[in-house]
Protein backbone atom coordinates (compact mmCIF):
# COMPACT_ATOMS: atom_id res chain seq x y z
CA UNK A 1 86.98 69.45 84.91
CA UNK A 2 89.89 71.81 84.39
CA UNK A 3 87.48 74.75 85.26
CA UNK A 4 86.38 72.94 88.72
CA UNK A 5 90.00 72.11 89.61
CA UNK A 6 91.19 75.72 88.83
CA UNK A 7 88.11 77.38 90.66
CA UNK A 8 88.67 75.19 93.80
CA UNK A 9 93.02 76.36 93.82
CA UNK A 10 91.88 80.18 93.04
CA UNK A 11 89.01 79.76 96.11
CA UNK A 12 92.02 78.51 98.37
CA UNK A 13 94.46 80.89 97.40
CA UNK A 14 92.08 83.53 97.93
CA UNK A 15 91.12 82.25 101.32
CA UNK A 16 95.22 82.41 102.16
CA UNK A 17 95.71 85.57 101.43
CA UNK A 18 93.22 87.92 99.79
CA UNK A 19 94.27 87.76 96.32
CA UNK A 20 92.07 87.20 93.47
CA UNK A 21 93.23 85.27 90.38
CA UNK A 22 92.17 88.97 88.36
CA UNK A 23 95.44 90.52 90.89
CA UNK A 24 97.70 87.72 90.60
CA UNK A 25 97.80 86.89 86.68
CA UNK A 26 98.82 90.11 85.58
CA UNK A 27 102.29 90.49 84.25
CA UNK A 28 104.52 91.67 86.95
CA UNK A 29 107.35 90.91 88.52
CA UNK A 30 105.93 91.70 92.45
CA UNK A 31 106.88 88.76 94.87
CA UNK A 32 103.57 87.69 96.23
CA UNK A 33 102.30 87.88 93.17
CA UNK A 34 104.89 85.56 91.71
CA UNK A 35 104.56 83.41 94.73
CA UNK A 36 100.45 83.26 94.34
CA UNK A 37 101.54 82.26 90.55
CA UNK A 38 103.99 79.37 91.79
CA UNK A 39 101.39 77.94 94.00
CA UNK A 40 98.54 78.09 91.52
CA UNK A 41 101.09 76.23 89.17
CA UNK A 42 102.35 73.78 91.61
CA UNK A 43 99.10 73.02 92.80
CA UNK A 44 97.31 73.17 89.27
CA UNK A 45 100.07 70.56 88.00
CA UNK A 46 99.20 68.08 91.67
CA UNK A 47 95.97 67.98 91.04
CA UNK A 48 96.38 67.52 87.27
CA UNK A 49 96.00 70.39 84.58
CA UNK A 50 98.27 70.37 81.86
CA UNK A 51 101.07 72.96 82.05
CA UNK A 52 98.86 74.72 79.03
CA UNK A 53 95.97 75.28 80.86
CA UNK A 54 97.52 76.22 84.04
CA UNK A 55 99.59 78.71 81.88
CA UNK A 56 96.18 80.23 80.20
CA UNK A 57 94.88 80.26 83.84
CA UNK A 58 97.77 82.51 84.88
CA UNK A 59 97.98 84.47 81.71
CA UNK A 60 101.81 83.50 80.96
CA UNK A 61 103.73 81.07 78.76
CA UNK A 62 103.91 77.07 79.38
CA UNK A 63 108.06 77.49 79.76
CA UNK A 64 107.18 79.53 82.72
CA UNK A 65 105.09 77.37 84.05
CA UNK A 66 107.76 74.75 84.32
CA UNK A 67 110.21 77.41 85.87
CA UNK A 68 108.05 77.57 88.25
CA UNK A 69 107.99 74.03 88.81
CA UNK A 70 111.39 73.77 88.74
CA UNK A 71 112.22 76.24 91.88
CA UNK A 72 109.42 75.79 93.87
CA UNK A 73 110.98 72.85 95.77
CA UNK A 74 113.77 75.34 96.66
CA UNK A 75 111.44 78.39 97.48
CA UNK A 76 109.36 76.07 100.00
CA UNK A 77 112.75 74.71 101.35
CA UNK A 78 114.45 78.34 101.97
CA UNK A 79 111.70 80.99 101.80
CA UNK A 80 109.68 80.73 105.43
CA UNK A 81 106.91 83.32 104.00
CA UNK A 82 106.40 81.20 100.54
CA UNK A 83 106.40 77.84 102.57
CA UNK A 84 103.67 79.13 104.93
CA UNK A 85 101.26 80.19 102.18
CA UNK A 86 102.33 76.77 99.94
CA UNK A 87 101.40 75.04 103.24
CA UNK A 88 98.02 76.62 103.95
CA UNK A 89 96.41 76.45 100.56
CA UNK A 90 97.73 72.83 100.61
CA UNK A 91 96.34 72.20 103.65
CA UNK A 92 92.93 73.61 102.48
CA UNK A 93 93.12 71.63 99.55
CA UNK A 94 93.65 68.75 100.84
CA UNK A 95 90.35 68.75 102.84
């Protein structure tokens, strides 16, 4: 289940922009690569993995994980590029 879940946000994300979950899980500090990471882990977390898994997924620790849960709120609120490519995976997600 966790598999399916994950393979269906890394097939959306990828559709959005490009980026496959081998460019975006690598430790570094590059915006849209930290923004593909927020999304996976915002939309990993709606659709129900645990923190842990979404964190192996991503190739980080669980605390981050829940950093990124705690400002993502504010980055789709004040950051126009991150809320268009939060809104499109949604949107492809929610198909």
């Amino acid at each position: 289940m966790t598999l399916v879940i994950s393979g269906r946000i890394q097939e959306a994300f990828h559709e959005v922009t490009g980026l496959t979950i081998q460019q975006y899980n690598v430790h570094c500090r590059q915006d849209d690569l930290v923004f593909a990471r927020m999304i996976f882990a915002h939309q990993g977390r709606r659709l129900g993995l645990h923190p842990g898994d979404i964190a192996q997924d991503l190739n980080v620790s669980r605390s981050i994980i829940y950093h990124y849960m705690k400002i993502y709120p504010d980055e789709v609120k004040y950051n126009a590029e991150f809320r268009s490519m939060a809104e499109r995976v949604d949107k492809i997600l929610t198909q």
